[in-house]
N, C-alpha and C. Protein backbone atom coordinates (compact mmCIF):
# COMPACT_ATOMS: atom_id res chain seq x y z
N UNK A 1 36.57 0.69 -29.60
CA UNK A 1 35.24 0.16 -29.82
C UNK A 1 34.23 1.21 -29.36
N UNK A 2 33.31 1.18 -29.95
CA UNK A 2 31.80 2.04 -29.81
C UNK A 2 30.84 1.57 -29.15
N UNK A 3 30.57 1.89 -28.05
CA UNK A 3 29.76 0.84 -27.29
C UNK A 3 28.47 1.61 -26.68
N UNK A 4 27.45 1.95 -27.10
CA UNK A 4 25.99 2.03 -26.89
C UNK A 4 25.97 1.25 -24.92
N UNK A 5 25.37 1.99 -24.04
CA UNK A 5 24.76 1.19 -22.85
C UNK A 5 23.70 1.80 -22.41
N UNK A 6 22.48 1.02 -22.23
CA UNK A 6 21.57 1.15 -22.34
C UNK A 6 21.36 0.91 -20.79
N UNK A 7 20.41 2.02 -19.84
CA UNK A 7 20.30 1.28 -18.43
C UNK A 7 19.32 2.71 -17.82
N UNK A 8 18.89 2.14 -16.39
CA UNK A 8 17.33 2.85 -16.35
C UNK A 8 18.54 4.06 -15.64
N UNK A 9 19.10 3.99 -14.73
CA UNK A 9 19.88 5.07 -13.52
C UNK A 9 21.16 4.17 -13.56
N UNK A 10 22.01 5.26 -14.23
CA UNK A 10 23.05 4.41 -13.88
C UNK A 10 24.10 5.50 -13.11
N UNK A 11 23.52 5.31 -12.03
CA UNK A 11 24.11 6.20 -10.58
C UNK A 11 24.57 4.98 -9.47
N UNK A 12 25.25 5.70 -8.46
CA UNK A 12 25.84 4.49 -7.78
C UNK A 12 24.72 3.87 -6.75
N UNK A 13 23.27 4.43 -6.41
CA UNK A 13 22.62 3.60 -5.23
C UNK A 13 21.58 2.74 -6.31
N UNK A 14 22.12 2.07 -7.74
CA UNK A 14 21.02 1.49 -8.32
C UNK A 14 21.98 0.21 -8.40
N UNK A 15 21.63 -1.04 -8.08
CA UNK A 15 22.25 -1.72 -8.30
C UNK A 15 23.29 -2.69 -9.55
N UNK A 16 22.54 -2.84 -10.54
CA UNK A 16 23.24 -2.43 -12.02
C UNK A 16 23.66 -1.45 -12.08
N UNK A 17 23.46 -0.12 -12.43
CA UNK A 17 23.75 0.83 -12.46
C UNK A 17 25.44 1.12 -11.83
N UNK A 18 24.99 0.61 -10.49
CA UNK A 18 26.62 1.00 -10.06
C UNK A 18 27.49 0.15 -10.80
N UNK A 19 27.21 -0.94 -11.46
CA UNK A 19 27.86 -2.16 -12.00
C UNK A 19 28.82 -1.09 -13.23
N UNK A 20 27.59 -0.71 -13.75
CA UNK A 20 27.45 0.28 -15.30
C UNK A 20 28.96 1.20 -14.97
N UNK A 21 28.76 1.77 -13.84
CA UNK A 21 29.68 2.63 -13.40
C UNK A 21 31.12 2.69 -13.19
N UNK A 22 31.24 1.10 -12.72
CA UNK A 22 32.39 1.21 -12.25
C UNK A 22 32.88 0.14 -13.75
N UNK A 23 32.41 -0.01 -14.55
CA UNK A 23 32.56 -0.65 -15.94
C UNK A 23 33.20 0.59 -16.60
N UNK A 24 32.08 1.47 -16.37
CA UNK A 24 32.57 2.93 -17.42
C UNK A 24 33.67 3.74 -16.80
N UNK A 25 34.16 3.46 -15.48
CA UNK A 25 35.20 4.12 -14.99
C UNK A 25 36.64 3.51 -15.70
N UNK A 26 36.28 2.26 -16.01
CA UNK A 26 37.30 1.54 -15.57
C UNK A 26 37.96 1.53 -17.42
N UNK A 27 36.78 1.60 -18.46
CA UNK A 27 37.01 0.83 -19.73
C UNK A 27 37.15 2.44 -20.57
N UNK A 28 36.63 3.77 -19.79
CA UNK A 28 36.54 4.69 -20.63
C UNK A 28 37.46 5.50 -21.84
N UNK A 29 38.47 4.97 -20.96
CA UNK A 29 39.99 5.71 -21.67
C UNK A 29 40.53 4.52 -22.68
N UNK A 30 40.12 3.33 -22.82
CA UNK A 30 39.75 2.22 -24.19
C UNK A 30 39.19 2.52 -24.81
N UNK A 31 37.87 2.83 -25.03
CA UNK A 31 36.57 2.02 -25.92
C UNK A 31 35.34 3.78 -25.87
N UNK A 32 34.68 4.30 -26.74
CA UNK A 32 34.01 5.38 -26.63
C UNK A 32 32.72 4.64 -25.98
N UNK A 33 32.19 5.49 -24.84
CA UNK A 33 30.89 4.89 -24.54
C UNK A 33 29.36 6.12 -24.95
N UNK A 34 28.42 5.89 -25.05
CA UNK A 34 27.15 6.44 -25.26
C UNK A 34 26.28 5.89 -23.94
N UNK A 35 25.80 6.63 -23.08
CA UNK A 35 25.03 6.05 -22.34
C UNK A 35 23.45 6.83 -22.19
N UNK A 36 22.59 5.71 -22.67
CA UNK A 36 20.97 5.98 -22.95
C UNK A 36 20.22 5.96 -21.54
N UNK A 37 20.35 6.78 -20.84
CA UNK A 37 19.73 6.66 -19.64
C UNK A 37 18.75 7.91 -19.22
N UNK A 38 17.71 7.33 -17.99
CA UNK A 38 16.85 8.37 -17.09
C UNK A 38 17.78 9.27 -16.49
N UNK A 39 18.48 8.79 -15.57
CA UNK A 39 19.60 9.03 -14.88
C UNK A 39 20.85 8.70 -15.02
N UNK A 40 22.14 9.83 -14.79
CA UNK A 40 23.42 9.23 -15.09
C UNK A 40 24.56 10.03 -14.42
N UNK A 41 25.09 9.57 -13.61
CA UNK A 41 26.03 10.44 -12.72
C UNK A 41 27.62 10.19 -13.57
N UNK A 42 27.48 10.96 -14.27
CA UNK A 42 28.80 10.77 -15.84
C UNK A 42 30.02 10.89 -14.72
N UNK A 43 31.06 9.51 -14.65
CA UNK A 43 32.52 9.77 -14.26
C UNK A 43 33.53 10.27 -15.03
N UNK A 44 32.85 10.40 -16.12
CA UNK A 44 33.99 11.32 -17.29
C UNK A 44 33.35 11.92 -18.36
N UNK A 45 32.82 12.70 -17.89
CA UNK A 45 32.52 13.62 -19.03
C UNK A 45 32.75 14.06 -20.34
N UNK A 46 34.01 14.38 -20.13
CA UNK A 46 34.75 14.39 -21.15
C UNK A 46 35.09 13.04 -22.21
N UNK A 47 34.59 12.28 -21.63
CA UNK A 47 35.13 10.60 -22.72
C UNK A 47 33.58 9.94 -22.79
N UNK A 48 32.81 10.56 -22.30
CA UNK A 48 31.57 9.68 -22.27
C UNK A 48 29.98 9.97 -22.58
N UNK A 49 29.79 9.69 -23.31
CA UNK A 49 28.69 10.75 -24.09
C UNK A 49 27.40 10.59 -23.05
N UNK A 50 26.32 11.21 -22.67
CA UNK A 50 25.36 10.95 -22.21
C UNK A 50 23.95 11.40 -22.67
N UNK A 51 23.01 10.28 -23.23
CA UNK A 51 22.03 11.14 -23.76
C UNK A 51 20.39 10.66 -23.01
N UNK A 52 19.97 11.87 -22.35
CA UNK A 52 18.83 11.42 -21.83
C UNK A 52 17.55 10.72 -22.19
N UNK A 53 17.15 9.96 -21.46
CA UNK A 53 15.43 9.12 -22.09
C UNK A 53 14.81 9.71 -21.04
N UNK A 54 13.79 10.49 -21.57
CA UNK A 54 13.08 10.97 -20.82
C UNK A 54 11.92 10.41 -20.33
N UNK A 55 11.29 9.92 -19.38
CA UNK A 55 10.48 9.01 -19.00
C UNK A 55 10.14 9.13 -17.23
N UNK A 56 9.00 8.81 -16.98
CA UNK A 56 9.20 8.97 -15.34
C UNK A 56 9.60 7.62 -14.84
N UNK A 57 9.76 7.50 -13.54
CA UNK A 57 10.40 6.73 -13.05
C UNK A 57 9.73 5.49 -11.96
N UNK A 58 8.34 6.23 -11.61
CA UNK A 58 7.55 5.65 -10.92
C UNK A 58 6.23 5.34 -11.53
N UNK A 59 5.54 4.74 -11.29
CA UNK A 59 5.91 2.83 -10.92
C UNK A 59 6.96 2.15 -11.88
N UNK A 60 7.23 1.65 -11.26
CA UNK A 60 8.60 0.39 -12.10
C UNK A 60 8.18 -0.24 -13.57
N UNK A 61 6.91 -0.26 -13.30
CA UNK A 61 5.98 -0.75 -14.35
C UNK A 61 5.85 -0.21 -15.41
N UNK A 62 5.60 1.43 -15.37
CA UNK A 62 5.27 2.10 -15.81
C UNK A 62 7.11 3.27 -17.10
N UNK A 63 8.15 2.70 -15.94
CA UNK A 63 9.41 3.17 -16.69
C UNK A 63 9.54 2.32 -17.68
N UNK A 64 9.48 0.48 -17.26
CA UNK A 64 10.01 -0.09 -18.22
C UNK A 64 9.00 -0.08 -19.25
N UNK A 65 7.79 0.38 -19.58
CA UNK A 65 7.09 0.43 -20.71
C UNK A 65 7.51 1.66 -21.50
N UNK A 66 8.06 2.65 -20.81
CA UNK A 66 8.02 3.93 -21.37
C UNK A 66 9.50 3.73 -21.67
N UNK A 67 10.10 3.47 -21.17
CA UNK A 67 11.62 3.31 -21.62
C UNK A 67 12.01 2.04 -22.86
N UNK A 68 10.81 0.80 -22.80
CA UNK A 68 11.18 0.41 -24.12
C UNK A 68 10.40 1.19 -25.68
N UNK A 69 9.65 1.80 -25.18
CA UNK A 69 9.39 2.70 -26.57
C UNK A 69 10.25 3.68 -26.68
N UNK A 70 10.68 4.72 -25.80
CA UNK A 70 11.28 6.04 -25.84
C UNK A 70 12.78 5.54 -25.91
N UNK A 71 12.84 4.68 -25.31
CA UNK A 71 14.76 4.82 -25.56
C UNK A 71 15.32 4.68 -27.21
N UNK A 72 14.49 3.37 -27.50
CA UNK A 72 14.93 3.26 -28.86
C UNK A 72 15.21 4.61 -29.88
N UNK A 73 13.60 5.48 -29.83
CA UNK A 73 13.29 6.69 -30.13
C UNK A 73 14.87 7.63 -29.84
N UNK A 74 15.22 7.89 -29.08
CA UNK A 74 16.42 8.48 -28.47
C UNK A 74 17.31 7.76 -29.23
N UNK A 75 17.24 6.17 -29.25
CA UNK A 75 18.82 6.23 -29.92
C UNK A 75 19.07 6.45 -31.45
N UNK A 76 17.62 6.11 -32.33
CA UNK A 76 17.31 6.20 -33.25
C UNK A 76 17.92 7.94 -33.84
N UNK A 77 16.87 8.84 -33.00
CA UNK A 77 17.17 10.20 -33.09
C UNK A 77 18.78 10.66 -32.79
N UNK A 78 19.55 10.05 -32.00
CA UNK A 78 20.29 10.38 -32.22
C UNK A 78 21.74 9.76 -32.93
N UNK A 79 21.57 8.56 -33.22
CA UNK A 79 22.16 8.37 -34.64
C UNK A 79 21.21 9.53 -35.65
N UNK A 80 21.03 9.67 -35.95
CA UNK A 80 20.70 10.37 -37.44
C UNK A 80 21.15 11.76 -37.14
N UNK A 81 21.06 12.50 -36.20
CA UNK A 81 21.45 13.75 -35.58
C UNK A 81 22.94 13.40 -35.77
N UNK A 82 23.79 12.76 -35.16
CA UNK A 82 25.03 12.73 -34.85
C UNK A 82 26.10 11.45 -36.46
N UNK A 83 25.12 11.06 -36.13
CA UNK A 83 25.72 9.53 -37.90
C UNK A 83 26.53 8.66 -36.85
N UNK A 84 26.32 8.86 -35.87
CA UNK A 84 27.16 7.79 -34.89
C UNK A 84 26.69 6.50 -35.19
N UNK A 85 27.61 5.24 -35.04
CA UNK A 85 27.60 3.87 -35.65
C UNK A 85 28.19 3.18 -34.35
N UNK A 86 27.92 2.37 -33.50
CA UNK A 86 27.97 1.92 -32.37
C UNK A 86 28.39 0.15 -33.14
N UNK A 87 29.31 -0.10 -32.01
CA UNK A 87 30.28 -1.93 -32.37
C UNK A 87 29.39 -2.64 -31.86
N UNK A 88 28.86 -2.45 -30.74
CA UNK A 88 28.01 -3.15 -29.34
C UNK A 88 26.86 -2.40 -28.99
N UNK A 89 25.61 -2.99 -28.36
CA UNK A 89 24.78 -2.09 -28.09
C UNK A 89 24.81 -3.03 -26.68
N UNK A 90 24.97 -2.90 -25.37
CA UNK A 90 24.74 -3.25 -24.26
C UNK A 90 22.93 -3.04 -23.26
N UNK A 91 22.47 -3.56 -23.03
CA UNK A 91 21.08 -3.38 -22.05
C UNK A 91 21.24 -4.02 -21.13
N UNK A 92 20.56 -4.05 -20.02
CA UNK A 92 20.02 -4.35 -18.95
C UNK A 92 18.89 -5.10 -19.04
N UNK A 93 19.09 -6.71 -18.80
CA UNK A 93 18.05 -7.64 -18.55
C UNK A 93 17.37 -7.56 -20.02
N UNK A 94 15.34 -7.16 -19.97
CA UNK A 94 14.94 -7.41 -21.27
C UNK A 94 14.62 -5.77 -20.95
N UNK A 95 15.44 -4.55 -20.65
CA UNK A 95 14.80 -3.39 -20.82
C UNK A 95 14.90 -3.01 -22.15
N UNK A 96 15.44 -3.58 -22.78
CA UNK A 96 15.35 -2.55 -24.78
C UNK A 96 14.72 -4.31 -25.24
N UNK A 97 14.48 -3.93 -26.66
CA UNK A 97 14.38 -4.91 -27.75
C UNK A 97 15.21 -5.33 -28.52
N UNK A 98 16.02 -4.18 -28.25
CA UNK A 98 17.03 -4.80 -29.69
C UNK A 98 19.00 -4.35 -28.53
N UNK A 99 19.77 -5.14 -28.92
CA UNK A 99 21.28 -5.17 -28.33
C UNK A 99 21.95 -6.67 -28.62
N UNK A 100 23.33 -6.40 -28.40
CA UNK A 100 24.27 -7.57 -28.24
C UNK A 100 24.67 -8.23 -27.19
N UNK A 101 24.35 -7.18 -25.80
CA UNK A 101 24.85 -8.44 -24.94
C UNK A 101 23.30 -7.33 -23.96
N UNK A 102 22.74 -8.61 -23.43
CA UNK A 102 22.22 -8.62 -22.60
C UNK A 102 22.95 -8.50 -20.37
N UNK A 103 23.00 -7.51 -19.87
CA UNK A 103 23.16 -7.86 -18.29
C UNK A 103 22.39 -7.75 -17.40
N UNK A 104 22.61 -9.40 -16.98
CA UNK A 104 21.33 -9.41 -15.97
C UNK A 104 21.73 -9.73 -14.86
N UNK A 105 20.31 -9.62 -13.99
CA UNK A 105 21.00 -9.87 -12.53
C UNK A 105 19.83 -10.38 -12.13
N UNK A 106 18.60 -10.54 -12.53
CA UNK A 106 17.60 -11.38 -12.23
C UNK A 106 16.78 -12.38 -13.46
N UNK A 107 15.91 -13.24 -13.15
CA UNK A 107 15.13 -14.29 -14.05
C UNK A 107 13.89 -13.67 -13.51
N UNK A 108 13.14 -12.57 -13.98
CA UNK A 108 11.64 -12.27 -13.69
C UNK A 108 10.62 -13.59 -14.08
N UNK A 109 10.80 -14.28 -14.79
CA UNK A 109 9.66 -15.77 -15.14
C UNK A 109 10.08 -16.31 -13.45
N UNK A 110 11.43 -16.74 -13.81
CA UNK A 110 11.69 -17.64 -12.65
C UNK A 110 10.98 -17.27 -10.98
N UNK A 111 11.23 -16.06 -11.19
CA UNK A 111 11.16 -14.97 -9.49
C UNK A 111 9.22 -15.60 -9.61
N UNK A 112 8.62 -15.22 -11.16
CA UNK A 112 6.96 -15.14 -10.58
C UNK A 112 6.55 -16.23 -10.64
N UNK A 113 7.97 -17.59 -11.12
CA UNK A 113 7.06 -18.96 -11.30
C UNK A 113 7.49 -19.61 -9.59
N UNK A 114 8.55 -19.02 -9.30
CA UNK A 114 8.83 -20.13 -7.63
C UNK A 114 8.95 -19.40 -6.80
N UNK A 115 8.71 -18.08 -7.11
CA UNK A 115 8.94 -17.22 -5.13
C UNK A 115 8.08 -16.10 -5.46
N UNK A 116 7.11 -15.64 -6.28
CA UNK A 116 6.59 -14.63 -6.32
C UNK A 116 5.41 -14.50 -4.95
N UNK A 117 4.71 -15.89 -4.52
CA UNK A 117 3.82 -16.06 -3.57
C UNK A 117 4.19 -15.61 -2.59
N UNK A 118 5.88 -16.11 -1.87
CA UNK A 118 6.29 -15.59 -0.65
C UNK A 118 6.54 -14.00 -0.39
N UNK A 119 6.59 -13.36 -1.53
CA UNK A 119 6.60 -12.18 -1.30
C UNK A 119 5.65 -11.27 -0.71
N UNK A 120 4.17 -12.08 -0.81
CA UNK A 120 3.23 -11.51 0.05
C UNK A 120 2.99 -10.17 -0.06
N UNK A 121 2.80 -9.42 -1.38
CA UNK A 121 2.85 -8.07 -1.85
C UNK A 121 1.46 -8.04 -1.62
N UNK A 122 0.85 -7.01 -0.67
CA UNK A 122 -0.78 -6.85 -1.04
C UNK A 122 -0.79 -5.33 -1.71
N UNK A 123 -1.85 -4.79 -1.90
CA UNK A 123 -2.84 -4.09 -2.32
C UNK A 123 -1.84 -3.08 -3.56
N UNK A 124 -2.43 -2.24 -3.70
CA UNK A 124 -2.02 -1.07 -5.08
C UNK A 124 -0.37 -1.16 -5.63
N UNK A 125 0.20 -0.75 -4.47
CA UNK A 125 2.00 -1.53 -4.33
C UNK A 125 2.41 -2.74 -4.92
N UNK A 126 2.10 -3.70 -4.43
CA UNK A 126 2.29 -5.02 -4.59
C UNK A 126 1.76 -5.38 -6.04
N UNK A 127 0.74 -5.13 -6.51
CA UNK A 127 -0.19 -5.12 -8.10
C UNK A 127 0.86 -4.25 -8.68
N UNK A 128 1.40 -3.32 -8.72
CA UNK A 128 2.18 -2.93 -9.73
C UNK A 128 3.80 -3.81 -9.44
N UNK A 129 3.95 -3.79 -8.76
CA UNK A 129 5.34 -4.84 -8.61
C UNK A 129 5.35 -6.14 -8.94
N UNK A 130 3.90 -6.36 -9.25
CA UNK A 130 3.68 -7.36 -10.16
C UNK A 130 3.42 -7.82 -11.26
N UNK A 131 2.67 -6.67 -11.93
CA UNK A 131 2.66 -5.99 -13.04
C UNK A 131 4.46 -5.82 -13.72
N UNK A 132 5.07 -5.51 -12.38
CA UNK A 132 6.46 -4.65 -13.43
C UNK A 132 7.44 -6.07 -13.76
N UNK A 133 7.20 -6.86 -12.87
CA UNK A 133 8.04 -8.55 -13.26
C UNK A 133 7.48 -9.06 -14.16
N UNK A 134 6.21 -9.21 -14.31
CA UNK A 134 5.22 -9.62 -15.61
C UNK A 134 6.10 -8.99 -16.79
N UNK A 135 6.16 -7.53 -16.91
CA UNK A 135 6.33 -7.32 -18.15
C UNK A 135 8.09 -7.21 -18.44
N UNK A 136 8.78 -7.70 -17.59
CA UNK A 136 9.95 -8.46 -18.00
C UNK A 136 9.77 -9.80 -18.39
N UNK A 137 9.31 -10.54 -17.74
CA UNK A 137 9.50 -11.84 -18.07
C UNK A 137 8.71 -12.14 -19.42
N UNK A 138 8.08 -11.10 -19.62
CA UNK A 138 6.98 -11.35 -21.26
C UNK A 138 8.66 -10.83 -21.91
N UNK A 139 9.07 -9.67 -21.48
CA UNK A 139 10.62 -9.82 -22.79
C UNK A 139 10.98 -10.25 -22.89
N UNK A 140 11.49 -11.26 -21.57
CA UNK A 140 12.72 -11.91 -21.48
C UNK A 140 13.09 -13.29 -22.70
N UNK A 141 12.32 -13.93 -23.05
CA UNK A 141 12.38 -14.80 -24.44
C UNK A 141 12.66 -13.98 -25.77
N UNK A 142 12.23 -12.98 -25.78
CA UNK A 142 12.40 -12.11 -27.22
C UNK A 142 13.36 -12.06 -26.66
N UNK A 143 14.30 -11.34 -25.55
CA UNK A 143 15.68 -10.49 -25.85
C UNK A 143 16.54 -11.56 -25.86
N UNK A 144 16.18 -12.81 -24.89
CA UNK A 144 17.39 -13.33 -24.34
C UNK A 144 17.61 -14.35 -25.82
N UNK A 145 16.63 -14.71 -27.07
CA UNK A 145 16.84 -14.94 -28.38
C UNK A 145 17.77 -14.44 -28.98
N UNK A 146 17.43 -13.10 -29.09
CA UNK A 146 18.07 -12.03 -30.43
C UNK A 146 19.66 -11.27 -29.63
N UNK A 147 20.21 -12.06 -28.64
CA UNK A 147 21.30 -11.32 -28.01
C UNK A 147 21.83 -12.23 -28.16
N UNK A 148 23.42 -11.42 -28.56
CA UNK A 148 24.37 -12.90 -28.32
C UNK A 148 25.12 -13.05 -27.29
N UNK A 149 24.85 -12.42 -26.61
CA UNK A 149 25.46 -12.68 -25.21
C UNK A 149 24.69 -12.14 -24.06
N UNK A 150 24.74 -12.81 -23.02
CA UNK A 150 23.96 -12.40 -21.30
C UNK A 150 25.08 -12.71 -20.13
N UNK A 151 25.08 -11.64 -19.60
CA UNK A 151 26.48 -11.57 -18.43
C UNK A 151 25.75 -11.95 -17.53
N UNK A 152 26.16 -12.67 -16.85
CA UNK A 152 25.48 -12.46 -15.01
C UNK A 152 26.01 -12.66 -14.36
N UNK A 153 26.49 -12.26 -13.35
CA UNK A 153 26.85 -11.91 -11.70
C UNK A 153 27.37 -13.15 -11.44
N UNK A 154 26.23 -14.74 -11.30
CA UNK A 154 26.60 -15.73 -10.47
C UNK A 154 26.38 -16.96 -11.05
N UNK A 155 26.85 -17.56 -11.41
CA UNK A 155 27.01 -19.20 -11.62
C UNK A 155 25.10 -19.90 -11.04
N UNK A 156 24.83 -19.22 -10.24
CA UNK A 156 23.29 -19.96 -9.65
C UNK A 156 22.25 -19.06 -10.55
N UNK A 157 22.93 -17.41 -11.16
CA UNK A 157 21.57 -17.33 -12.15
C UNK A 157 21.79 -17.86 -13.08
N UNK A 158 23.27 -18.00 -13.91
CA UNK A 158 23.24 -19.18 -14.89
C UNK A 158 22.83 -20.11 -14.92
N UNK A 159 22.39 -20.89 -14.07
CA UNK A 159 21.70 -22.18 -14.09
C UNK A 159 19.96 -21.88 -14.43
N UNK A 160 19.73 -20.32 -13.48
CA UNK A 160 18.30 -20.26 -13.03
C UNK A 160 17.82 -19.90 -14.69
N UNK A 161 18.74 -18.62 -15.72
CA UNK A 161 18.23 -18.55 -16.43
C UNK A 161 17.87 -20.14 -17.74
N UNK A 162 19.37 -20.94 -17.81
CA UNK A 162 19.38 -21.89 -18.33
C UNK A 162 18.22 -23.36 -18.13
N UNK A 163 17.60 -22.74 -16.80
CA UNK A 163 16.62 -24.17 -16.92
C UNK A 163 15.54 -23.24 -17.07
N UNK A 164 15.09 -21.99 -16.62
CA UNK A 164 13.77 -21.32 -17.31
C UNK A 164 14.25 -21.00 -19.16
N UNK A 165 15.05 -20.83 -19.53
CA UNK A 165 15.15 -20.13 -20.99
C UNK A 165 16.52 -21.20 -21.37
N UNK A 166 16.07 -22.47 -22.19
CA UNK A 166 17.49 -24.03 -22.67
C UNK A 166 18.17 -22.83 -23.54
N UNK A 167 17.45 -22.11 -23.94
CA UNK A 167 18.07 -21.59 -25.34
C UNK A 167 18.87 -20.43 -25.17
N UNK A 168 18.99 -20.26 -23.87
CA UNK A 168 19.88 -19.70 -23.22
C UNK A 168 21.91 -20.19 -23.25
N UNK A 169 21.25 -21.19 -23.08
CA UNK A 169 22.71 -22.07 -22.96
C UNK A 169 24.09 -21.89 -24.01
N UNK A 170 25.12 -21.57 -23.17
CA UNK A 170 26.16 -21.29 -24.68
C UNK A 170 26.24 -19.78 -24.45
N UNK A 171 25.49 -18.83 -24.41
CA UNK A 171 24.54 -17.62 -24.10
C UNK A 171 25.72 -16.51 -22.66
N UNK A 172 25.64 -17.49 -22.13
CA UNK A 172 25.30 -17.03 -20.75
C UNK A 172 27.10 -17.26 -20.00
N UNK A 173 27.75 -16.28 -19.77
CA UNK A 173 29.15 -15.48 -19.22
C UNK A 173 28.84 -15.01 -17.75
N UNK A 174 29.98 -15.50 -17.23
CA UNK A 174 29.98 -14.84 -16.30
C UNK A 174 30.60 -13.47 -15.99
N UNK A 175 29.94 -12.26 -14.81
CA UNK A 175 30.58 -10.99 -15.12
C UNK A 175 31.91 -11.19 -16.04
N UNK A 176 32.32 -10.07 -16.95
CA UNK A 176 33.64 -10.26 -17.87
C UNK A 176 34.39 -8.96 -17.31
């Protein structure tokens, strides 16, 4: 299988990311992988394609806007460069627009509709970390629609995404 993964750093101190990692350690010598990333600490080089999105990284806010225009751009460009044809396209949460399985590990609506207050984020910092959950949770209905599948970690975000997003339901696996 041809499997497209889409993810901001997928190095081991990012928390997906390390997920990404020890996925691609484990599945590489199966399945060809492509990985669309800022960052990428390749465990096999040789079996695992890596193609950079170039984008900065700071504010949080500011990657995931630039990374849902530019990545596509990247993968676009390089299908046509290469004629590569991918089985699966994998992302992270709502960071792309378009894929088959969605992995998440948070509900950004949920986080800014019942605990965003306690976080007590003030001034310039806090406004963009709020800003950067905003503009997940504005994806999160487009992606978590057009995907047919969303992995998550724990049985309690399955619930969290299933009562913020019904249409979730059916949807939603636990890690595989």
């Amino acid at each position: 299988m041809r499997i497209a993964v889409f993810d901001y750093k997928v190095v081991p101190t990012n928390p997906i990311g390390s997920c990404h990692l020890r996925m691609l350690q484990g599945l590489c010598r199966e399945h060809e992988f492509t990985v669309f990333a800022v960052e990428f600490e390749n465990p096999c080089p040789e079996r695992i394609r890596f193609v950079r999105v170039p984008v900065p990284t700071r504010p949080l806010a500011l990657l995931f806007m630039a990374y849902h225009l530019v990545a596509p751009l990247a993968y676009l460009w390089y299908r046509l460069r290469t004629g590569a044809r991918f089985d699966l396209v994998q992302m992270v949460e709502s960071n792309l627009s378009f894929g088959d399985v969605s992995y998440s590990h948070f509900c950004h609506h949920a986080y800014l509709r019942d605990r965003w207050k306690e976080a007590r984020a003030k001034g310039l910092r806090g406004w963009l970390r709020w800003l950067d959950h905003w503009f997940h949770a504005l994806g999160e209905p487009r992606t978590y629609r057009r995907v047919k599948r969303i992995v998550v970690p724990s049985q309690g975000l399955k619930r969290e995404l299933e009562e913020t997003y019904p249409f979730t339901r059916g949807k939603n696996h636990g890690n595989l």
